[in-house]
N, C-alpha and C. Protein backbone atom coordinates (compact mmCIF):
# COMPACT_ATOMS: atom_id res chain seq x y z
N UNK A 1 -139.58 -60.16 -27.84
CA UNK A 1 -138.15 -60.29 -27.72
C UNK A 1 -137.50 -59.35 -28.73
N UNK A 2 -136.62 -58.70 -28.03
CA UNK A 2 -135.97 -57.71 -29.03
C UNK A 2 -134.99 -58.33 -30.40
N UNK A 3 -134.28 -57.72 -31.35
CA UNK A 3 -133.26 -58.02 -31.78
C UNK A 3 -132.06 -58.41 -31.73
N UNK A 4 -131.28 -57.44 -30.36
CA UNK A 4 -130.38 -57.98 -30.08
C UNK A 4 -130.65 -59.13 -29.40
N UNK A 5 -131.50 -59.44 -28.45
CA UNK A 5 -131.65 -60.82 -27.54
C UNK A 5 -131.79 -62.02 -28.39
N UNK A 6 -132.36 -61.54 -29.72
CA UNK A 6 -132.60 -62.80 -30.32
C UNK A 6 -131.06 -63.31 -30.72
N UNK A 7 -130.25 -62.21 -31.30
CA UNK A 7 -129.12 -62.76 -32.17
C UNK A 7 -128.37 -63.16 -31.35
N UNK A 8 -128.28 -62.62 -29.73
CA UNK A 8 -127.84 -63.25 -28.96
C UNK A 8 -127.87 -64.85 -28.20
N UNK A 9 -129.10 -64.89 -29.12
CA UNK A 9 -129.61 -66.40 -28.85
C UNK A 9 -129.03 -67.28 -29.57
N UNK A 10 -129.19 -66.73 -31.35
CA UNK A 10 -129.39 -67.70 -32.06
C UNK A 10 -127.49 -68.03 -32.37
N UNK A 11 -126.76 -66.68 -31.82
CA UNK A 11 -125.36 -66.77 -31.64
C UNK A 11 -124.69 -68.06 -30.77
N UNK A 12 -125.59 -68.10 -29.54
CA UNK A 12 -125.47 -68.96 -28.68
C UNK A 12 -125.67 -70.35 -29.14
N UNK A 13 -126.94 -70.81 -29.75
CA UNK A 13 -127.71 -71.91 -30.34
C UNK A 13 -126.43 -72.54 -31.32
N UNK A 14 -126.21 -71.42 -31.94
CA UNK A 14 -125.69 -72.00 -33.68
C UNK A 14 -123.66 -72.66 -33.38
N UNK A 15 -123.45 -71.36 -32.30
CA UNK A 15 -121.76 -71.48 -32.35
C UNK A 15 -121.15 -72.25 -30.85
N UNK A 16 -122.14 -71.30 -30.03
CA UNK A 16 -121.65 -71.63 -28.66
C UNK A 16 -121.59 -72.91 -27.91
N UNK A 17 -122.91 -73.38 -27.89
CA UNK A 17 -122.83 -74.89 -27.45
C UNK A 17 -122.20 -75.75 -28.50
N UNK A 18 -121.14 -76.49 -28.27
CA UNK A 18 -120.61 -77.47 -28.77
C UNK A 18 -121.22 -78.62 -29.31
N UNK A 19 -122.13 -78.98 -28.99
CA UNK A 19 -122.73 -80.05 -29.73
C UNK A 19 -123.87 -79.65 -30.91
N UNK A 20 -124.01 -78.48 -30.99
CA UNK A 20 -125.02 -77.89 -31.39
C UNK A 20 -124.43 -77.18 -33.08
N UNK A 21 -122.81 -76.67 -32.43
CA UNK A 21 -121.86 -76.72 -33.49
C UNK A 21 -121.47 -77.89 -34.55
N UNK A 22 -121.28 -78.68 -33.76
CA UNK A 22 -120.61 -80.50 -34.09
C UNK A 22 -121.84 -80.59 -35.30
N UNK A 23 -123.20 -80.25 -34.86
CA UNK A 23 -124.33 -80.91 -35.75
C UNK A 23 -124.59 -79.77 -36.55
N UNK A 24 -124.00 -79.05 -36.88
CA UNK A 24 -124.10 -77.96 -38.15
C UNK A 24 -125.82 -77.04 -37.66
N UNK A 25 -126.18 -77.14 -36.86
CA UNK A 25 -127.96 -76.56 -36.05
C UNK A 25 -128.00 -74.88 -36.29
N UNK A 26 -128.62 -74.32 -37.25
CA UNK A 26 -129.12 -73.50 -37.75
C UNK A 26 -130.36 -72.91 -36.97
N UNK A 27 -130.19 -72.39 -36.42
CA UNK A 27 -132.04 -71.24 -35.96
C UNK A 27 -132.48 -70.45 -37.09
N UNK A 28 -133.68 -71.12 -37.09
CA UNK A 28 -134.72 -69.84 -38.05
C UNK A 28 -135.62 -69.23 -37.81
N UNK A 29 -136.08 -69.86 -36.78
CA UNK A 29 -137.07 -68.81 -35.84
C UNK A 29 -136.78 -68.79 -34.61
N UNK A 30 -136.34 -68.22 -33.40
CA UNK A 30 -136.80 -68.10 -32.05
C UNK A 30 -137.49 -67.10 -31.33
N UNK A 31 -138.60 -67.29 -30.52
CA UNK A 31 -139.14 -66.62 -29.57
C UNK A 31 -139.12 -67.16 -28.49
N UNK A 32 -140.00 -66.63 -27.41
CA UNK A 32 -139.60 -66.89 -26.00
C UNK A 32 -140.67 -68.06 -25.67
N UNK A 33 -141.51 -68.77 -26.98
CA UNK A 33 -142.44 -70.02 -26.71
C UNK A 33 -142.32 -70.68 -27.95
N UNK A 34 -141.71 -70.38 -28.84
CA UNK A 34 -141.30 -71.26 -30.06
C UNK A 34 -140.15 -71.37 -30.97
N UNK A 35 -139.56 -72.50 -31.60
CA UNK A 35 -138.28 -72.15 -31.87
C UNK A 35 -138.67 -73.35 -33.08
N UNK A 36 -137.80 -72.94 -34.55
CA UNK A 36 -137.37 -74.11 -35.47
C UNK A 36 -135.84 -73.93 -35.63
N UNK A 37 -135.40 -75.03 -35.32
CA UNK A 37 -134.40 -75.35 -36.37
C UNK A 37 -133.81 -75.93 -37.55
N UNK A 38 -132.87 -75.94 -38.42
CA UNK A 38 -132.71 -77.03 -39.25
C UNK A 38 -131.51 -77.30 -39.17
N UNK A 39 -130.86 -78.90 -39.09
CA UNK A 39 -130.04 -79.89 -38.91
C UNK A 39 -129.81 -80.10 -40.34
N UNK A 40 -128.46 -79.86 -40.87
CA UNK A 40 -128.16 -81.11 -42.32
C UNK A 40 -127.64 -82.21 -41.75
N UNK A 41 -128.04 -82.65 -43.14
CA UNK A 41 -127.61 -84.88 -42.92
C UNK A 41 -126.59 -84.40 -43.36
N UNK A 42 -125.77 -85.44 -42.33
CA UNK A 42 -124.20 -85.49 -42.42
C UNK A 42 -124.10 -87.70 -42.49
N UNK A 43 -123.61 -88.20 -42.79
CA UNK A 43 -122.55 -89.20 -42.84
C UNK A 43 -122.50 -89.99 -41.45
N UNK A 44 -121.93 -88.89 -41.23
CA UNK A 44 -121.59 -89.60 -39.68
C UNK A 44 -123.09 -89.44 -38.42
N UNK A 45 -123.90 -89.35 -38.78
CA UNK A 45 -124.96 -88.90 -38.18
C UNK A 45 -125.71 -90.35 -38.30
N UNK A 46 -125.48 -90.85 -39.43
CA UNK A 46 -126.04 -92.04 -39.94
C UNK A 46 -126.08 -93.36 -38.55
N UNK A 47 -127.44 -93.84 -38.52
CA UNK A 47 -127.45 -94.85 -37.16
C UNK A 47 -127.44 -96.07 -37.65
N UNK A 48 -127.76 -96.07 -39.05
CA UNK A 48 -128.03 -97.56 -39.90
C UNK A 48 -127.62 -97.78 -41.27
N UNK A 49 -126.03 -98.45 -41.33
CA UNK A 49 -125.42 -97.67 -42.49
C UNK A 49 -125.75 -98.54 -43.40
N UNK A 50 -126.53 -99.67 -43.54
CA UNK A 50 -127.46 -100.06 -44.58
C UNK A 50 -128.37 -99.67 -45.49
N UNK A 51 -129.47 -98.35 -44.43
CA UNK A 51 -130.42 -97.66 -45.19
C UNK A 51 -130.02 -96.35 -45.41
N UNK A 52 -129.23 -96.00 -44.91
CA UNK A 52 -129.14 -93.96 -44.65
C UNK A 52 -129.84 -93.38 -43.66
N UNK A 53 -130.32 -94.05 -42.93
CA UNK A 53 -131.15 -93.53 -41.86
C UNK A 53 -130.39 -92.66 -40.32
N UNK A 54 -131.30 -91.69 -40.14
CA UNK A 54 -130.44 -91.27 -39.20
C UNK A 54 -130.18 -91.91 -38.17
N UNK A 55 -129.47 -91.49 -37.00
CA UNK A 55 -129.46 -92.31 -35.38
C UNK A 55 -131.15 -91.52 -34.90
N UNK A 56 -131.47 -92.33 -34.31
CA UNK A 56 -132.63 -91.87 -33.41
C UNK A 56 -131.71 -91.36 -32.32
N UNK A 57 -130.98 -91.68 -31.75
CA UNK A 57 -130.56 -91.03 -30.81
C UNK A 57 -129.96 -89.77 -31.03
N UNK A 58 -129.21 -88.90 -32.18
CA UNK A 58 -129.15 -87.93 -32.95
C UNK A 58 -130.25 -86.90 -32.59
N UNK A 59 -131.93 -87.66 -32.92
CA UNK A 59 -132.78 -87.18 -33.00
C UNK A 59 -133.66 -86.60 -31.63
N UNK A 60 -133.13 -87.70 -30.98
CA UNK A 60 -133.19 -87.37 -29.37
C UNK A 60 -132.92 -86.23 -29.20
N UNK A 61 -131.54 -85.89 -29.33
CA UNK A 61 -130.29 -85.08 -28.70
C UNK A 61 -131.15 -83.43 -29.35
N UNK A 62 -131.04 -83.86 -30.38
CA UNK A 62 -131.74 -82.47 -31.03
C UNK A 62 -133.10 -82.06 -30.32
N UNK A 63 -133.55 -82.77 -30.19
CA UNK A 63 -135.58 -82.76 -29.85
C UNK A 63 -135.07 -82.16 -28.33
N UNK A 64 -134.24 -82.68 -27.24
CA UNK A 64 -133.95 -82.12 -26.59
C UNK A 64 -133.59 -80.61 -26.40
N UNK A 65 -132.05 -80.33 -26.79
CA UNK A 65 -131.68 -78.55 -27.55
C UNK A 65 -132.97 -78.15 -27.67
N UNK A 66 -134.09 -78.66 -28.52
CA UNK A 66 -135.15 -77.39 -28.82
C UNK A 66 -135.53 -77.28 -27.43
N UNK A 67 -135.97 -78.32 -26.93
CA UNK A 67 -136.65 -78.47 -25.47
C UNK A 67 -136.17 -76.90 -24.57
N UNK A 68 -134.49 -77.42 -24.46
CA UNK A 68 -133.70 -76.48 -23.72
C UNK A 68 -133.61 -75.12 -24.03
N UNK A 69 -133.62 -74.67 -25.24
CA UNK A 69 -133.45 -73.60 -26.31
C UNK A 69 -134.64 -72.60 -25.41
N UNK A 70 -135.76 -73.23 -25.47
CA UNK A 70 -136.56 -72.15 -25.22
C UNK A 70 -136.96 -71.90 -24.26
N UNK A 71 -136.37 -72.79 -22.93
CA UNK A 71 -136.18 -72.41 -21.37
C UNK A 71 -135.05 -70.82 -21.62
N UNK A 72 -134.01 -71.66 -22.17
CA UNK A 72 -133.09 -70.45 -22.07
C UNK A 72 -133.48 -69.19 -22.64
N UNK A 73 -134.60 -69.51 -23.73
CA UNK A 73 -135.13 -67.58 -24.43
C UNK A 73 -136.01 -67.15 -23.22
N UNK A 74 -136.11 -67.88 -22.10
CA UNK A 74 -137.11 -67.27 -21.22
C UNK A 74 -136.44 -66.68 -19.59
N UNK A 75 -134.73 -67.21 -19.52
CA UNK A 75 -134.13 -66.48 -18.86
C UNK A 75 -134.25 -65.18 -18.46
N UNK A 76 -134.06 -64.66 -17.16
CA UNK A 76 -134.11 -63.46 -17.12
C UNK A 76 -132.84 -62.72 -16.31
N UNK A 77 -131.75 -63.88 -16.41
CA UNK A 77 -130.05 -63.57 -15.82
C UNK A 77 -129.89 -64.93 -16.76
N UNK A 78 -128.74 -64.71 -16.79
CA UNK A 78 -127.64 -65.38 -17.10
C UNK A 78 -127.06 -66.61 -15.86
N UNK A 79 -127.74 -66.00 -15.01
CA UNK A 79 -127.59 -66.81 -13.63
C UNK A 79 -128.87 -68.13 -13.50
N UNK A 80 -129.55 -68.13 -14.19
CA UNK A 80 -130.97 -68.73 -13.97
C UNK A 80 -130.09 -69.91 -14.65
N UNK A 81 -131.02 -71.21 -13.89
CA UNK A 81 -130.43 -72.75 -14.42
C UNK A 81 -131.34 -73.85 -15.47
N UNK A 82 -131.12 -74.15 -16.01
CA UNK A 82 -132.67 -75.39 -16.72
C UNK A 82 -131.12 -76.61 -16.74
N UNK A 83 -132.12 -77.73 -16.85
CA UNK A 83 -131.75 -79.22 -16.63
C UNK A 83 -133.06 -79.93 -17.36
N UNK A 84 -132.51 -81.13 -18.09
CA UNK A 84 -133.52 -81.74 -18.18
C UNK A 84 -134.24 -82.82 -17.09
N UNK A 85 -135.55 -83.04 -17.01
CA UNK A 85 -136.18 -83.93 -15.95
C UNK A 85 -136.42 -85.05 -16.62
N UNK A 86 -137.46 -85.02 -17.53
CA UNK A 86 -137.78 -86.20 -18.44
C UNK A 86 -137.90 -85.80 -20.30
N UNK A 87 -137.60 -86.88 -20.38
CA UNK A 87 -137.54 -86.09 -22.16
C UNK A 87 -138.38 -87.90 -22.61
N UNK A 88 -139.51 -87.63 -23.52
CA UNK A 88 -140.17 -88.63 -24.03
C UNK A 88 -140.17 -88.47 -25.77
N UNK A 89 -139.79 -89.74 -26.19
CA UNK A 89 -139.50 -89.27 -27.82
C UNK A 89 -140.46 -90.93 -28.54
N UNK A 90 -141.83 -90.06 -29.75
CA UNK A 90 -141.98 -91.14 -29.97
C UNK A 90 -141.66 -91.01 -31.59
N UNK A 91 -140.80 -92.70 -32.21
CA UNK A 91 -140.34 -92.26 -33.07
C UNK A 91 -141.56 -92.78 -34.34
N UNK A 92 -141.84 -92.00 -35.40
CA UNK A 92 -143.20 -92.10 -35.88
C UNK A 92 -142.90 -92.92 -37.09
N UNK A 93 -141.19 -92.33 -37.84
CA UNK A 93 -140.91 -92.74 -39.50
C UNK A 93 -140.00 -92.83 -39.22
N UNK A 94 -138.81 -93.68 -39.92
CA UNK A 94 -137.36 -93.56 -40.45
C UNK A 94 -137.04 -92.48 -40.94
N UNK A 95 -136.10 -91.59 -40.30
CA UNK A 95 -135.44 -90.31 -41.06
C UNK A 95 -134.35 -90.78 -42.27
N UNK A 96 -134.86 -90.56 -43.60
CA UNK A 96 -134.12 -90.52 -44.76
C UNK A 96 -132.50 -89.77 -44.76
N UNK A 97 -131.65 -90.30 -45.33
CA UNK A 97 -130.58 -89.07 -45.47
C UNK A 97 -131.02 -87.57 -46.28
N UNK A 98 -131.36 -86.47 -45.20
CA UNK A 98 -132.09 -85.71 -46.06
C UNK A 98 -132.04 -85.00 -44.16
N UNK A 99 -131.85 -83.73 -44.77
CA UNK A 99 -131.58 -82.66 -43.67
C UNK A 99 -133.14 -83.06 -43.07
N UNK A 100 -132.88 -82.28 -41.48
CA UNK A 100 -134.17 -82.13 -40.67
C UNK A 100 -134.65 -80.81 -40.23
N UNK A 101 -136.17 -80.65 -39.87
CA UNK A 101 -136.54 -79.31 -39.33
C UNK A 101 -137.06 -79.97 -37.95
N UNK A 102 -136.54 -78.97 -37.28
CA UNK A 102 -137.05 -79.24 -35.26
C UNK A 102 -137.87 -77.93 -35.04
N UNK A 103 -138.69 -78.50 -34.52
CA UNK A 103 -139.72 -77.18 -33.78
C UNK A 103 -139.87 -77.51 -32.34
N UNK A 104 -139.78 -76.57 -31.65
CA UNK A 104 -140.13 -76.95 -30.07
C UNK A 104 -140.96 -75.38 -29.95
N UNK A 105 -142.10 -76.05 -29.01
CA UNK A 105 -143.10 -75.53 -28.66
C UNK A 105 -143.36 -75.45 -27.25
N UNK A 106 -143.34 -73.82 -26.43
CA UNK A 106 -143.76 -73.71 -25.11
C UNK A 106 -144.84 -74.38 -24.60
N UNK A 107 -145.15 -75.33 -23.49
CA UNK A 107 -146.54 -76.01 -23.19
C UNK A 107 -146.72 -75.25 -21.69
N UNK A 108 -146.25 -75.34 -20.84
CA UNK A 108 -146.12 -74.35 -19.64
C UNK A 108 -145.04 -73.83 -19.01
N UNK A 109 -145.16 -72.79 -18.31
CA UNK A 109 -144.13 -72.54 -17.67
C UNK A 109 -144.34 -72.25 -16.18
N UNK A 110 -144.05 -73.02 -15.24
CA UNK A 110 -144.38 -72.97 -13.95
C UNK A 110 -143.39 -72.17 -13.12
N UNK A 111 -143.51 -72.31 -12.16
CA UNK A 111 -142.62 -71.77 -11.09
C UNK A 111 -141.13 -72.06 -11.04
N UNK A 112 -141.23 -74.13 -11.25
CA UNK A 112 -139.92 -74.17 -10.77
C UNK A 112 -139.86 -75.87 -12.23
N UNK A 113 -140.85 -75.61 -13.01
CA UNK A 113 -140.97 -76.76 -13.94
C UNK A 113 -141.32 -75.97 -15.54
N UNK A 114 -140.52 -76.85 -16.28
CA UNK A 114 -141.36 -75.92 -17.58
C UNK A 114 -141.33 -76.86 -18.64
N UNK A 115 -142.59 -77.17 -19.20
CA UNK A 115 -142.73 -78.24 -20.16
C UNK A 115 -143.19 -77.91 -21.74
N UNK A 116 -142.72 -78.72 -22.70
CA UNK A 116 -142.58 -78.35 -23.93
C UNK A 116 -142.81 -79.29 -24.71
N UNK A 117 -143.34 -79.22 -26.48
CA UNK A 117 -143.90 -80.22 -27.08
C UNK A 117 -142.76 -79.61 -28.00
N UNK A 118 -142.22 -80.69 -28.81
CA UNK A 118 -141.07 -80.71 -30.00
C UNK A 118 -141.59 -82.19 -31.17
N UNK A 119 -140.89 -81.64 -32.19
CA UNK A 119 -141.13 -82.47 -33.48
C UNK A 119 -140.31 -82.43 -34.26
N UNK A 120 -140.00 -83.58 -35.19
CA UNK A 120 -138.57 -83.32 -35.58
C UNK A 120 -139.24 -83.70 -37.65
N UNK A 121 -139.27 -83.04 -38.34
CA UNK A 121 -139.72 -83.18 -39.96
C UNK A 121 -138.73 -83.40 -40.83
N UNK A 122 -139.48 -84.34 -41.71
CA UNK A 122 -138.58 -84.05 -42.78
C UNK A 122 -139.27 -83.53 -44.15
N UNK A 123 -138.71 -83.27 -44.99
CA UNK A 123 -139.87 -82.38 -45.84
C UNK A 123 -141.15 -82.45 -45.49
N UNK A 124 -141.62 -82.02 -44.44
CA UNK A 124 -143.03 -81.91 -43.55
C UNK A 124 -143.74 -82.52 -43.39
N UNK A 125 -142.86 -83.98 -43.30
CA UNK A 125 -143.48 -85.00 -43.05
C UNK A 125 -143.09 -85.34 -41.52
N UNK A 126 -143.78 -85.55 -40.49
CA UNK A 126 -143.88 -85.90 -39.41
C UNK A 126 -142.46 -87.06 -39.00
N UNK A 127 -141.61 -86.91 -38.26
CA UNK A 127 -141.08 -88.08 -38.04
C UNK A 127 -140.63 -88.49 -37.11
N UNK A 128 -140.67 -87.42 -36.08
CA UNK A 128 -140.60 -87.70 -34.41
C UNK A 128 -141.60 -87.02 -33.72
N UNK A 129 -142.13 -87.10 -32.62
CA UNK A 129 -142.22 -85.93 -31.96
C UNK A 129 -141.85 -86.42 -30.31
N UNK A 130 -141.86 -84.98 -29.38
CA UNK A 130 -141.70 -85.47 -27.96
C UNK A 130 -142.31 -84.56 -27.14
N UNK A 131 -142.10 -84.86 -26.20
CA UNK A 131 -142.42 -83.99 -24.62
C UNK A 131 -140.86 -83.82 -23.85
N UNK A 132 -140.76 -82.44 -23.33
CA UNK A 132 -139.92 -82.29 -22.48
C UNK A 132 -140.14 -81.83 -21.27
N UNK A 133 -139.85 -82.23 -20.40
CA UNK A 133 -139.98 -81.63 -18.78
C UNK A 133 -138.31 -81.28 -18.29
N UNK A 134 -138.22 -79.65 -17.92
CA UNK A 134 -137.14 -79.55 -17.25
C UNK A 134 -137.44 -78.77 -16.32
N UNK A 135 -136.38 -78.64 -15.26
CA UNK A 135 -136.10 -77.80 -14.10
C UNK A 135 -135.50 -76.79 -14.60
N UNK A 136 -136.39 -75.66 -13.94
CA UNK A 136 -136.06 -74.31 -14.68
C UNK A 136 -136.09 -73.37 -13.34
N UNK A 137 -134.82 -73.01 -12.76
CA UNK A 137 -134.58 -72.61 -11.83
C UNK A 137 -134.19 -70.89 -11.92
N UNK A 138 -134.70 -69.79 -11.37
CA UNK A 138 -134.16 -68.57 -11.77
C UNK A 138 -133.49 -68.04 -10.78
N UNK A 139 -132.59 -67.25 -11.02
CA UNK A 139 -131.12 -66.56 -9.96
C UNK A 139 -132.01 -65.70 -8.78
N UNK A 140 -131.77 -66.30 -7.71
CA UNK A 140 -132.25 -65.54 -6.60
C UNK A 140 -132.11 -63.73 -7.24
N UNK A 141 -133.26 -62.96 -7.05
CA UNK A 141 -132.95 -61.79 -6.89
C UNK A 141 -132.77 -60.55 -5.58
């Protein structure tokens, strides 16, 4: 993947999608089969305002984006579609108030399916991981 495609990505990742903005989501690596990001702890992110813990569902949302992230580095128009099919999240630890790192990882890429392994760390400690299955549709040529 070239330079410009990447910054064009990580332009997209960091500003463009709105929810992706909302959660402050930083790219530090992308290629066209692997991607990290990092998430800061915010406040309002918080799912359990007893411990500081994040929302798992937060964690979802993110584990997803990576999922999606790297369908979209594998576009080849702007016209091509991804959706999610199934997204499986198992949650391993309580996320501390304490920023996160997401990695999503290419597992195949089929014809008209493309599946992916993601993990969500906190100082490199294990604390989610998942499977994603989406529909990954490309622009008639």
């Amino acid at each position: 993947m070239d330079a410009t495609t990447k910054e064009r990505l990580i332009r997209l990742a960091e500003d463009d999608i709105p929810i992706h903005k909302y959660f402050g989501l930083k790219v530090d690596t992308i290629e066209k089969d692997f991607i990290r990001v990092k998430v800061p702890f915010r406040k309002d992110l918080v799912g359990d305002i007893r411990t500081n813990h994040w929302h798992g569902g937060i964690i979802a949302t993110i584990l997803d984006s990576v999922g999606g992230a790297i369908g979209i580095a594998n576009f080849d128009s702007a016209e091509d579609k991804l959706s999610t099919i199934d997204l499986r999240v198992d949650y391993l630890r309580f996320a501390d108030g304490k920023d996160l790192i997401f990695e999503g990882k290419l597992v195949r890429m089929g014809n008209r399916i493309m599946v992916t392994k993601m993990k969500a760390l906190q100082e490199n400690i294990l604390i989610a991981e998942g499977k994603g299955v989406y529909n990954f549709i490309r622009a008639k040529k």
